[in-house]
N, C-alpha and C. Protein backbone atom coordinates (compact mmCIF):
# COMPACT_ATOMS: atom_id res chain seq x y z
N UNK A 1 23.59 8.37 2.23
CA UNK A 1 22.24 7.92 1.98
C UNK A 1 22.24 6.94 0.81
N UNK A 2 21.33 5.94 0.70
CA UNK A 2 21.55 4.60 0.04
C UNK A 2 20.67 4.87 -0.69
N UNK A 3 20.98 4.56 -2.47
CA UNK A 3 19.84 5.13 -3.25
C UNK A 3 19.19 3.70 -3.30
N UNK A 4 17.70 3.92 -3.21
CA UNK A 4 17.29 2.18 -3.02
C UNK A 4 16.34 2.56 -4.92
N UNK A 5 17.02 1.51 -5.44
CA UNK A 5 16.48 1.08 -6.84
C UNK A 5 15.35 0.39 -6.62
N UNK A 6 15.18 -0.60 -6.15
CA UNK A 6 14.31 -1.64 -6.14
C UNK A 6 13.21 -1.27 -4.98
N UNK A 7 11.77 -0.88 -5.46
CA UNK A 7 10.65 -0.17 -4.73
C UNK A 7 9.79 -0.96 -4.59
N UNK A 8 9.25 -1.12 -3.64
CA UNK A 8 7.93 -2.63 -2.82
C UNK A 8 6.58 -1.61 -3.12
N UNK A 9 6.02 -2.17 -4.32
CA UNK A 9 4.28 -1.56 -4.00
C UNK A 9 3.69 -2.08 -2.78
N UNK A 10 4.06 -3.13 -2.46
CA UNK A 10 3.24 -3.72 -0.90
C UNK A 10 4.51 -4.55 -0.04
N UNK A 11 4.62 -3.67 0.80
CA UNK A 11 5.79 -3.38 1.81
C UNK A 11 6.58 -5.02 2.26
N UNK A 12 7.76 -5.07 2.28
CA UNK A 12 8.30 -6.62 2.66
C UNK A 12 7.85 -6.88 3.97
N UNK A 13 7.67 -6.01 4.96
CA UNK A 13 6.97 -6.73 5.93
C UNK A 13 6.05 -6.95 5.88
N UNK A 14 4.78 -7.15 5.05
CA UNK A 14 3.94 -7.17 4.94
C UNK A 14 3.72 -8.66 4.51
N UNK A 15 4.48 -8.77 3.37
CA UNK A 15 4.79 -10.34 2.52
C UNK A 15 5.49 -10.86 3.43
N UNK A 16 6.27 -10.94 3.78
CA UNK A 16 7.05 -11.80 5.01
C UNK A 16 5.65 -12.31 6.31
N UNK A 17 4.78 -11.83 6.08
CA UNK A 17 3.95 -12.37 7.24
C UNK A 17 3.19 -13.38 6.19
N UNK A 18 3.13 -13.49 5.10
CA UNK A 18 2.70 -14.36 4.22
C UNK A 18 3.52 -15.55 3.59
N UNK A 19 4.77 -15.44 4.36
CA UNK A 19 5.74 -16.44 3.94
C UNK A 19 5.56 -17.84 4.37
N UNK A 20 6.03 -19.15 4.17
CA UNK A 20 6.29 -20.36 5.05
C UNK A 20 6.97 -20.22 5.53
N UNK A 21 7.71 -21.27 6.30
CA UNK A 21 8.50 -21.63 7.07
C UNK A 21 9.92 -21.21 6.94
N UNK A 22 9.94 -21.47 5.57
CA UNK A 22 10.98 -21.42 4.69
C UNK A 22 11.36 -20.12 4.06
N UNK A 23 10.27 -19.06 4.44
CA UNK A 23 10.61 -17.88 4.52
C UNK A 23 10.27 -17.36 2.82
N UNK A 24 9.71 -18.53 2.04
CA UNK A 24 9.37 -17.94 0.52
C UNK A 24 7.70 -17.65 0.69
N UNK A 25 7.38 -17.08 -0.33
CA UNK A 25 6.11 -16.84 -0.90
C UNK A 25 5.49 -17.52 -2.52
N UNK A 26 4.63 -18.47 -2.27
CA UNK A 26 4.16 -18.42 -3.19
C UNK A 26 3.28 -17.74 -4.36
N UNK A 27 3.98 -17.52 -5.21
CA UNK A 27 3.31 -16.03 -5.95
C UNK A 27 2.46 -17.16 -7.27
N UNK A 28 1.23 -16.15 -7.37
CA UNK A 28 0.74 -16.69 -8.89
C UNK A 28 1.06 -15.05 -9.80
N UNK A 29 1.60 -15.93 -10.79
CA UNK A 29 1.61 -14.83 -12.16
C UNK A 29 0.13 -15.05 -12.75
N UNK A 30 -0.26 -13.74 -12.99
CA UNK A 30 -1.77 -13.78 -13.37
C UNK A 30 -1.46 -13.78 -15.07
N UNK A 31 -0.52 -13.13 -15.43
CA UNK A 31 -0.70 -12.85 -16.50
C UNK A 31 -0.08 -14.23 -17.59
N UNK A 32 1.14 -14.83 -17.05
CA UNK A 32 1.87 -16.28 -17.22
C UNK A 32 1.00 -17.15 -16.62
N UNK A 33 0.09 -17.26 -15.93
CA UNK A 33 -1.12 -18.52 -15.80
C UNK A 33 -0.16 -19.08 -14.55
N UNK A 34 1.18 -19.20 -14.01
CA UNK A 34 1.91 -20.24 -13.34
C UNK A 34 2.07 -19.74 -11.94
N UNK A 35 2.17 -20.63 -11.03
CA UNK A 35 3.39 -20.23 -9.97
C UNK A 35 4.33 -20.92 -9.63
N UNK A 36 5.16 -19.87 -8.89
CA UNK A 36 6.25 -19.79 -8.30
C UNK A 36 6.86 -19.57 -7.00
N UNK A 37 7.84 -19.85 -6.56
CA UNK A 37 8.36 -20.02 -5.36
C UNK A 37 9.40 -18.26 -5.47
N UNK A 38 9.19 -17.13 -4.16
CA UNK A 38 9.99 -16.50 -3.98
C UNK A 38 9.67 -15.99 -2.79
N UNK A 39 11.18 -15.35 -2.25
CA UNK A 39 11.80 -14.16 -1.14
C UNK A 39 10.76 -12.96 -1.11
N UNK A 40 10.05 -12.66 -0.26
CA UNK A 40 9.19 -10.89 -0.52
C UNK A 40 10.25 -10.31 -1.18
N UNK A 41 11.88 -10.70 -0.58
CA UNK A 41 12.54 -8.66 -1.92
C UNK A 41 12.30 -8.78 -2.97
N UNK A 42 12.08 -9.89 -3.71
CA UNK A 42 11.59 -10.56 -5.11
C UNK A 42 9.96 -10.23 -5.63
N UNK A 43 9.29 -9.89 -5.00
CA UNK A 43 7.68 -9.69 -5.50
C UNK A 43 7.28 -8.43 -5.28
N UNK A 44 6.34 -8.16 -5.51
CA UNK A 44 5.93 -6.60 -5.49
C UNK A 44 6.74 -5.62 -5.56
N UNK A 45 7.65 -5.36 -6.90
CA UNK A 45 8.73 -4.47 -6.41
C UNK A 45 8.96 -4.53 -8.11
N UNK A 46 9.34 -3.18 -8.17
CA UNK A 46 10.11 -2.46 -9.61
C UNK A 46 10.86 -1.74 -9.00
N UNK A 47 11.68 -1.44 -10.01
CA UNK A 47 12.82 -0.44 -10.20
C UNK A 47 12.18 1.16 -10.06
N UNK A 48 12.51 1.59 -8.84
CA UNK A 48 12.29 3.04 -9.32
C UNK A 48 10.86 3.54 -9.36
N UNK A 49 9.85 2.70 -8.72
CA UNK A 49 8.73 2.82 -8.63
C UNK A 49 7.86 3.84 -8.01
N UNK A 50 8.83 4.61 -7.19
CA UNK A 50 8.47 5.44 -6.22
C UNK A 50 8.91 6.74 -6.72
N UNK A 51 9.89 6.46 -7.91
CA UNK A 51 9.99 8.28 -9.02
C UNK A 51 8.89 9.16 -9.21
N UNK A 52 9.03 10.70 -9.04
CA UNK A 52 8.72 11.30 -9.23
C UNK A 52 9.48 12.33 -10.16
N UNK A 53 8.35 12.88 -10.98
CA UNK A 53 9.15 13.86 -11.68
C UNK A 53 8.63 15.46 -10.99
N UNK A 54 9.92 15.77 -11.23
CA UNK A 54 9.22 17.08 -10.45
C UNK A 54 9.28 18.46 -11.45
N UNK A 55 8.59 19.18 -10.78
CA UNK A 55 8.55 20.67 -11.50
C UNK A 55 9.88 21.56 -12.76
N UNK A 56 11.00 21.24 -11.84
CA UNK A 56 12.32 21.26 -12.41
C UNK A 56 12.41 20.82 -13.67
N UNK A 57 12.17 19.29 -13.69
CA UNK A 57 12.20 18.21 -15.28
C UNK A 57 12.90 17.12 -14.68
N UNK A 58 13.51 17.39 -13.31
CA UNK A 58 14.16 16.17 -12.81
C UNK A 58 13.67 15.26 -12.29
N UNK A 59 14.13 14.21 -12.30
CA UNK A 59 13.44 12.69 -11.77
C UNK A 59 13.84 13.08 -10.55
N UNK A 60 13.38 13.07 -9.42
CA UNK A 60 13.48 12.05 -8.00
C UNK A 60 13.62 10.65 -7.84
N UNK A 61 14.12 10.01 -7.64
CA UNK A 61 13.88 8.89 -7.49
C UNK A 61 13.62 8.43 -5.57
N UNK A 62 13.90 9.15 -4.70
CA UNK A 62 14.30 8.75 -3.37
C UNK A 62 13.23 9.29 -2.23
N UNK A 63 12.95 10.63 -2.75
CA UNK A 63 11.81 10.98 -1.75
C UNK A 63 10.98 10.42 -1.38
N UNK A 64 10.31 10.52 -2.39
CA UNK A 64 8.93 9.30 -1.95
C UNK A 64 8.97 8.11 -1.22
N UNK A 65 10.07 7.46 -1.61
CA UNK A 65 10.48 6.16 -1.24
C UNK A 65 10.64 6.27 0.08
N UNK A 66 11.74 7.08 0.86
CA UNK A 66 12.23 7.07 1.75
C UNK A 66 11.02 7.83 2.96
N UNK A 67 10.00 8.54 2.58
CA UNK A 67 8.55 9.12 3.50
C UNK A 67 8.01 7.71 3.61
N UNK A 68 7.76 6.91 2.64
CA UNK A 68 7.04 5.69 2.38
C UNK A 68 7.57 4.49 3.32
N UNK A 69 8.70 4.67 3.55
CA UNK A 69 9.83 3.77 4.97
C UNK A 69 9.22 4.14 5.59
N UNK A 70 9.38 5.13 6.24
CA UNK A 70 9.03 6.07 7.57
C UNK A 70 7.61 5.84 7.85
N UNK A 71 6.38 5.42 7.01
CA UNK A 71 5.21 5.70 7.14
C UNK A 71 5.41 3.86 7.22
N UNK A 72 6.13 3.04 6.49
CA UNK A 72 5.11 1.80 6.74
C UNK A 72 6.32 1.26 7.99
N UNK A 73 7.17 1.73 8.53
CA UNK A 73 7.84 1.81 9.80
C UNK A 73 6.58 1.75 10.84
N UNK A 74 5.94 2.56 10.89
CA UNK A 74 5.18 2.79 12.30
C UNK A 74 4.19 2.28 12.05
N UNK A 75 3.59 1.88 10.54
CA UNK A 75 2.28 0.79 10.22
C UNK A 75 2.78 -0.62 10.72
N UNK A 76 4.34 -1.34 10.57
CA UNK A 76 4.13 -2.39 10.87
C UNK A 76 4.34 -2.21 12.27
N UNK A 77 4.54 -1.71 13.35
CA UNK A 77 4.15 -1.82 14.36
C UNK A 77 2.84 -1.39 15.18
N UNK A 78 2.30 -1.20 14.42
CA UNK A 78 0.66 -1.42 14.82
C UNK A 78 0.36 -2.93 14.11
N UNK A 79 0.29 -2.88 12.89
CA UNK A 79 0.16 -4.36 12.78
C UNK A 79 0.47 -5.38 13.68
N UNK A 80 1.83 -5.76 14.19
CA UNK A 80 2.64 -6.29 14.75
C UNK A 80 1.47 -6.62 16.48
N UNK A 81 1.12 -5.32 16.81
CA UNK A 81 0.34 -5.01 18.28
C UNK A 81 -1.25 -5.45 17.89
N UNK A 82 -1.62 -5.53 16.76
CA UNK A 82 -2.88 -6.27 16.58
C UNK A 82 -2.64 -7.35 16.07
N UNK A 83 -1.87 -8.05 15.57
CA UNK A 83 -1.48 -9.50 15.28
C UNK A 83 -1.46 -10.08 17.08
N UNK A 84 -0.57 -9.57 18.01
CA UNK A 84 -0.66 -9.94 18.96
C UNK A 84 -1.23 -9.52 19.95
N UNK A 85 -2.18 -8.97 19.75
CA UNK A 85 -4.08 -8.72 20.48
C UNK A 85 -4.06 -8.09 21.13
N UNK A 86 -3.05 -6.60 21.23
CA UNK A 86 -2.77 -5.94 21.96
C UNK A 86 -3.59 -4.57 21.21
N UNK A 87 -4.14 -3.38 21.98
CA UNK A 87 -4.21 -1.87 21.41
C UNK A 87 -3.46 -1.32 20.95
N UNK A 88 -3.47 -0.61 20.10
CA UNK A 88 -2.72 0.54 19.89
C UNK A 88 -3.05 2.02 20.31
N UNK A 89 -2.31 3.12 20.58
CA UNK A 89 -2.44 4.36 21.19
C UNK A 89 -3.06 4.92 20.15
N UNK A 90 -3.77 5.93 21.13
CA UNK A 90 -4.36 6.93 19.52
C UNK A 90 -3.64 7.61 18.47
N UNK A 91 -1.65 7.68 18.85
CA UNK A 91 -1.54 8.16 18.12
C UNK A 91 -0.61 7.05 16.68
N UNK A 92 -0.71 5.30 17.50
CA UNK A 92 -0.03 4.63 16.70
C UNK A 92 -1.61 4.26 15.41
N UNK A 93 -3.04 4.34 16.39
CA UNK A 93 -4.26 4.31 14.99
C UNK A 93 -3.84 5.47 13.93
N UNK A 94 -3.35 7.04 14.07
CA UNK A 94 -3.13 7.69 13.63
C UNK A 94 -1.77 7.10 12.31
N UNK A 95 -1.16 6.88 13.01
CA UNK A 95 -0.28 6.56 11.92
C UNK A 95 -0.56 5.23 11.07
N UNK A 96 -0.99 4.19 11.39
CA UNK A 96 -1.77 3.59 10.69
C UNK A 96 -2.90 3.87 9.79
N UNK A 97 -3.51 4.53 9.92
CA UNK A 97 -4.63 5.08 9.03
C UNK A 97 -3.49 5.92 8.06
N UNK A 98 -2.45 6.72 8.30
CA UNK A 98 -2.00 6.93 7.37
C UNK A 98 -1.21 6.16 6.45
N UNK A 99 -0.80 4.73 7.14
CA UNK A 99 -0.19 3.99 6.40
C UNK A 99 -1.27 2.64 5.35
N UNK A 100 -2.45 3.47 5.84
CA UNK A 100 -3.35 2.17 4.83
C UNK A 100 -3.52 3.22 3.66
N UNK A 101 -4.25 4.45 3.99
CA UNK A 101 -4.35 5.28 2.93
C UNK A 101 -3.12 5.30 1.91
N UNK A 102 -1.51 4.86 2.12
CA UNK A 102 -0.95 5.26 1.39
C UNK A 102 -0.53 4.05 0.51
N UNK A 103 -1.13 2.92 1.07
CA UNK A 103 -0.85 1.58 0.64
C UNK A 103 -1.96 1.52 -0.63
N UNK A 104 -3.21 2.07 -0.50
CA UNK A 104 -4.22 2.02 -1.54
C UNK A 104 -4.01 3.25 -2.42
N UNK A 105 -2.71 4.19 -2.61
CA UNK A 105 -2.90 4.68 -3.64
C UNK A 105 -1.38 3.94 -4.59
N UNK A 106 -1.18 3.03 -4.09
CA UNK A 106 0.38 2.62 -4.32
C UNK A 106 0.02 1.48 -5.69
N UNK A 107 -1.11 1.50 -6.21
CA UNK A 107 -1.25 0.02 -6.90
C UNK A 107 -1.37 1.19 -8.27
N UNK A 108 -0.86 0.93 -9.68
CA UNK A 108 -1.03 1.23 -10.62
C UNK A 108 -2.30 1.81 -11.31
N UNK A 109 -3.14 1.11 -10.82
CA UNK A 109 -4.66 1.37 -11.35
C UNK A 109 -5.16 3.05 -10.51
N UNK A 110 -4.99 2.50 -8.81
CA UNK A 110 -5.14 4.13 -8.51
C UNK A 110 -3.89 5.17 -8.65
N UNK A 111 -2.92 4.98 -9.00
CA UNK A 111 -2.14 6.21 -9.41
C UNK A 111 -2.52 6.80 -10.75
N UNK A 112 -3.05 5.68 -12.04
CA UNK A 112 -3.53 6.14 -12.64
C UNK A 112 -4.83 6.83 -12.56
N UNK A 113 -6.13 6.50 -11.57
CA UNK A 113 -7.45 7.32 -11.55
C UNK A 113 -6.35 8.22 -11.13
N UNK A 114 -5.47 8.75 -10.05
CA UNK A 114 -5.08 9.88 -9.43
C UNK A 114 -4.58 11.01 -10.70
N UNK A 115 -3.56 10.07 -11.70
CA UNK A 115 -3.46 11.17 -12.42
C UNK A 115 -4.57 11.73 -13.33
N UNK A 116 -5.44 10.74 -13.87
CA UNK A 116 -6.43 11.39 -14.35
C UNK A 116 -7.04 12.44 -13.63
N UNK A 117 -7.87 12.10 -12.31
CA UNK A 117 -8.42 13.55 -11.91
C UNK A 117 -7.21 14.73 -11.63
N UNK A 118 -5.75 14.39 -11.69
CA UNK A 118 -4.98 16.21 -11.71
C UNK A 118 -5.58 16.52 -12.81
N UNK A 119 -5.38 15.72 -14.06
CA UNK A 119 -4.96 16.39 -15.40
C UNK A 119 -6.76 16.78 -15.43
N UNK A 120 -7.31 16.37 -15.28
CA UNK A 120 -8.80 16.49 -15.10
C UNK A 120 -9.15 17.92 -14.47
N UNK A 121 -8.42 18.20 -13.25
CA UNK A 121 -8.76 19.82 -13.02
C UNK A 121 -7.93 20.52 -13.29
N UNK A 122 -6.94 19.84 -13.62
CA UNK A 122 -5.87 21.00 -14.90
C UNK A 122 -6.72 21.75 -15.90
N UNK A 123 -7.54 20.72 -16.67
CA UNK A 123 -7.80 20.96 -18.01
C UNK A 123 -9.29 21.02 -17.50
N UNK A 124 -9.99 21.23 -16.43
CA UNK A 124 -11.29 21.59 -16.09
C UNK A 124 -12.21 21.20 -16.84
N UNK A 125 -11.53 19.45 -17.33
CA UNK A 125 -12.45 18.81 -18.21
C UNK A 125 -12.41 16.74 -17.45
N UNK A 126 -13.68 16.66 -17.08
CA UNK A 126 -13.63 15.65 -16.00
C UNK A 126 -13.96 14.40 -17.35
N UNK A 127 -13.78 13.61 -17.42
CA UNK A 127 -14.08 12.56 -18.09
C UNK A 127 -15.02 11.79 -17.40
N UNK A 128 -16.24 10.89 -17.82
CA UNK A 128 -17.35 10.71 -17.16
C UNK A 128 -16.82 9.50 -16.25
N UNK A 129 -16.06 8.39 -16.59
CA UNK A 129 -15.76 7.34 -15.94
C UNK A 129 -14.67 7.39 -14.78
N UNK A 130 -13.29 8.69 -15.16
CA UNK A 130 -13.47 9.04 -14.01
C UNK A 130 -13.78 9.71 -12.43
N UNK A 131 -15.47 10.05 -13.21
CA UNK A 131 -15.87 10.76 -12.00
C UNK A 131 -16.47 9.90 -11.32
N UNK A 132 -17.05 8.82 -12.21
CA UNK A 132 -17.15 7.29 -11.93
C UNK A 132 -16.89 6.78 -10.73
N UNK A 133 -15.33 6.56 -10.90
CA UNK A 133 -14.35 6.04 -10.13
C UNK A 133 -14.19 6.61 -8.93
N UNK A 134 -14.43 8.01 -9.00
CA UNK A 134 -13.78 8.70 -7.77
C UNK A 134 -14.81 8.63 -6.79
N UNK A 135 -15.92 8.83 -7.51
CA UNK A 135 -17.39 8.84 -6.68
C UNK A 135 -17.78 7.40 -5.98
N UNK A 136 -17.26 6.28 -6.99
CA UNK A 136 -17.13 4.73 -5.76
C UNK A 136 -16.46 4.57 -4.83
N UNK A 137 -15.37 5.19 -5.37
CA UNK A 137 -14.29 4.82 -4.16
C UNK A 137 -14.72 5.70 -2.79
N UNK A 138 -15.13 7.02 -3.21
CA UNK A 138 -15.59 7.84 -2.20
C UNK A 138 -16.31 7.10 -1.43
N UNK A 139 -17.31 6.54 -2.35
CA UNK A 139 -18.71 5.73 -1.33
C UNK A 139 -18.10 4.35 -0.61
N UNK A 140 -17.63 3.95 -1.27
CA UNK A 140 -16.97 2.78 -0.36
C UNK A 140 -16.72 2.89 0.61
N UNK A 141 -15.18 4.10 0.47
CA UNK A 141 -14.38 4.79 2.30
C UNK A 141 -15.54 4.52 3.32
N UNK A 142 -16.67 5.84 2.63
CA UNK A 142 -17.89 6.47 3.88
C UNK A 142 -18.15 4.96 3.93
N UNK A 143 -18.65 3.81 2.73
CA UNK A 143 -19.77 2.99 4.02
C UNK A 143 -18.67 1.80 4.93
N UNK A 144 -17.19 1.69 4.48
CA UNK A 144 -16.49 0.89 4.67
C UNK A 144 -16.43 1.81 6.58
N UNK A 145 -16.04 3.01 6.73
CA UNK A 145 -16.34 3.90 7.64
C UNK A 145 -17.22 3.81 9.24
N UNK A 146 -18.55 3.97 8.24
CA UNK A 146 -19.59 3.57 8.50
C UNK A 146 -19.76 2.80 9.24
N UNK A 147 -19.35 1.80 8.93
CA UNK A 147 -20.00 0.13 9.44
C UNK A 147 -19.56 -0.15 10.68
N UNK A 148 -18.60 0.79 10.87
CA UNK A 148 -18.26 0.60 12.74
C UNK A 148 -17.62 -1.03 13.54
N UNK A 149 -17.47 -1.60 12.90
CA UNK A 149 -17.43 -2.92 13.21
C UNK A 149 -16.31 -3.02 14.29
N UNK A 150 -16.21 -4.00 15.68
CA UNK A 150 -15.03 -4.25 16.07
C UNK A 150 -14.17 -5.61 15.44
N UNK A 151 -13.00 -5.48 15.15
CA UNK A 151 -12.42 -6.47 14.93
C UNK A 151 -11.09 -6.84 15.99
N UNK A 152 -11.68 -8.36 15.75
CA UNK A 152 -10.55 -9.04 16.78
C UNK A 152 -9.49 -9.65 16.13
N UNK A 153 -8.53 -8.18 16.48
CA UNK A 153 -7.42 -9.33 15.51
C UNK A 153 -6.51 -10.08 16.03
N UNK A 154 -6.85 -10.57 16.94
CA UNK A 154 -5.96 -12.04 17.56
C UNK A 154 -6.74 -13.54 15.71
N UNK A 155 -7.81 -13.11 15.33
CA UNK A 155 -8.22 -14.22 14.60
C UNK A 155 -6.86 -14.33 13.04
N UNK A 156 -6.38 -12.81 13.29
CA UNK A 156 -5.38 -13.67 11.39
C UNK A 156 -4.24 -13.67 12.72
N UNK A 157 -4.04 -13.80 13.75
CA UNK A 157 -2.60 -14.78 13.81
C UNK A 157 -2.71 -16.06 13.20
N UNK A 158 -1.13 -16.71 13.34
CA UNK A 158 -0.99 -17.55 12.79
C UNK A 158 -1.92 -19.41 13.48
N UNK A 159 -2.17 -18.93 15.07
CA UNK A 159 -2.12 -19.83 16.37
C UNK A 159 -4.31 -19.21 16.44
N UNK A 160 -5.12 -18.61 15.73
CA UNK A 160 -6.41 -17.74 15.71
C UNK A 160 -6.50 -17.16 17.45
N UNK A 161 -6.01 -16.80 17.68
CA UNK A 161 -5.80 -16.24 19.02
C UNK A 161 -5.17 -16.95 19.99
């Protein structure tokens, strides 16, 4: 088993559909004001990003990572079947819905609300902003949910259907 160091917050197949021709991505550094020319294995990605510490005191480094394959495995082939305007089965929506949910807790900002609300019912002491947080995002899901909309996704190919 291959210990993978280098961890994609937003999956290389994902950036590879955002590439040119030429197979790079143009990235802006928000924080350096500039851009730059790179490869997806090059962007969205730290070392070890997918560590966990566990109960023991020991780092994991691989678990996560390697569920997180497996889950955006069967997301890009739903993608892949709505890029090319095809359905997916109820049970490839299934795995997709699990692979968006796991893509929106993957960004820094919500791992941090996440750890706040553990330590939050650890210590059975909620902090007001993030009940804030949890209570938007909640409302969002429901009206994002809600809204029922069909989408045709033959329109983000590259050719609009």
């Amino acid at each position: 088993m291959n210990d993978v160091k280098r961890q994609h917050y937003v999956p290389r197949f994902l950036l590879r559909r955002f590439s040119g021709t030429d197979e790079m991505l143009s990235v802006f550094a928000r924080r350096q004001g500039h851009v730059f020319r790179s490869a997806p294995e090059g962007v969205a990605v730290q070392r070890y990003y997918n560590a966990a510490k566990l109960v023991s005191g020991e780092i994991d480094t691989q678990t996560i990572e390697k569920k997180l394959g497996t889950i955006e495995a069967a997301g890009s082939v739903v993608v892949e079947l709505m890029v090319s305007g095809k359905a997916p089965t109820p049970q490839q929506r299934a795995d997709f819905s699990l692979y968006l949910t796991t893509q929106d807790f993957r960004s820094l900002r919500k791992r941090q609300e996440f750890a706040d609300m553990l330590l939050g019912i650890e210590q059975h002491d909620f902090p007001s902003d993030m009940i804030a947080s949890v209570e938007n995002y909640t409302r969002e899901i429901n009206k994002a949910s809600g809204a029922a909309k069909t989408v045709d996704a033959r329109k983000f190919s590259e050719n609009g259907g």
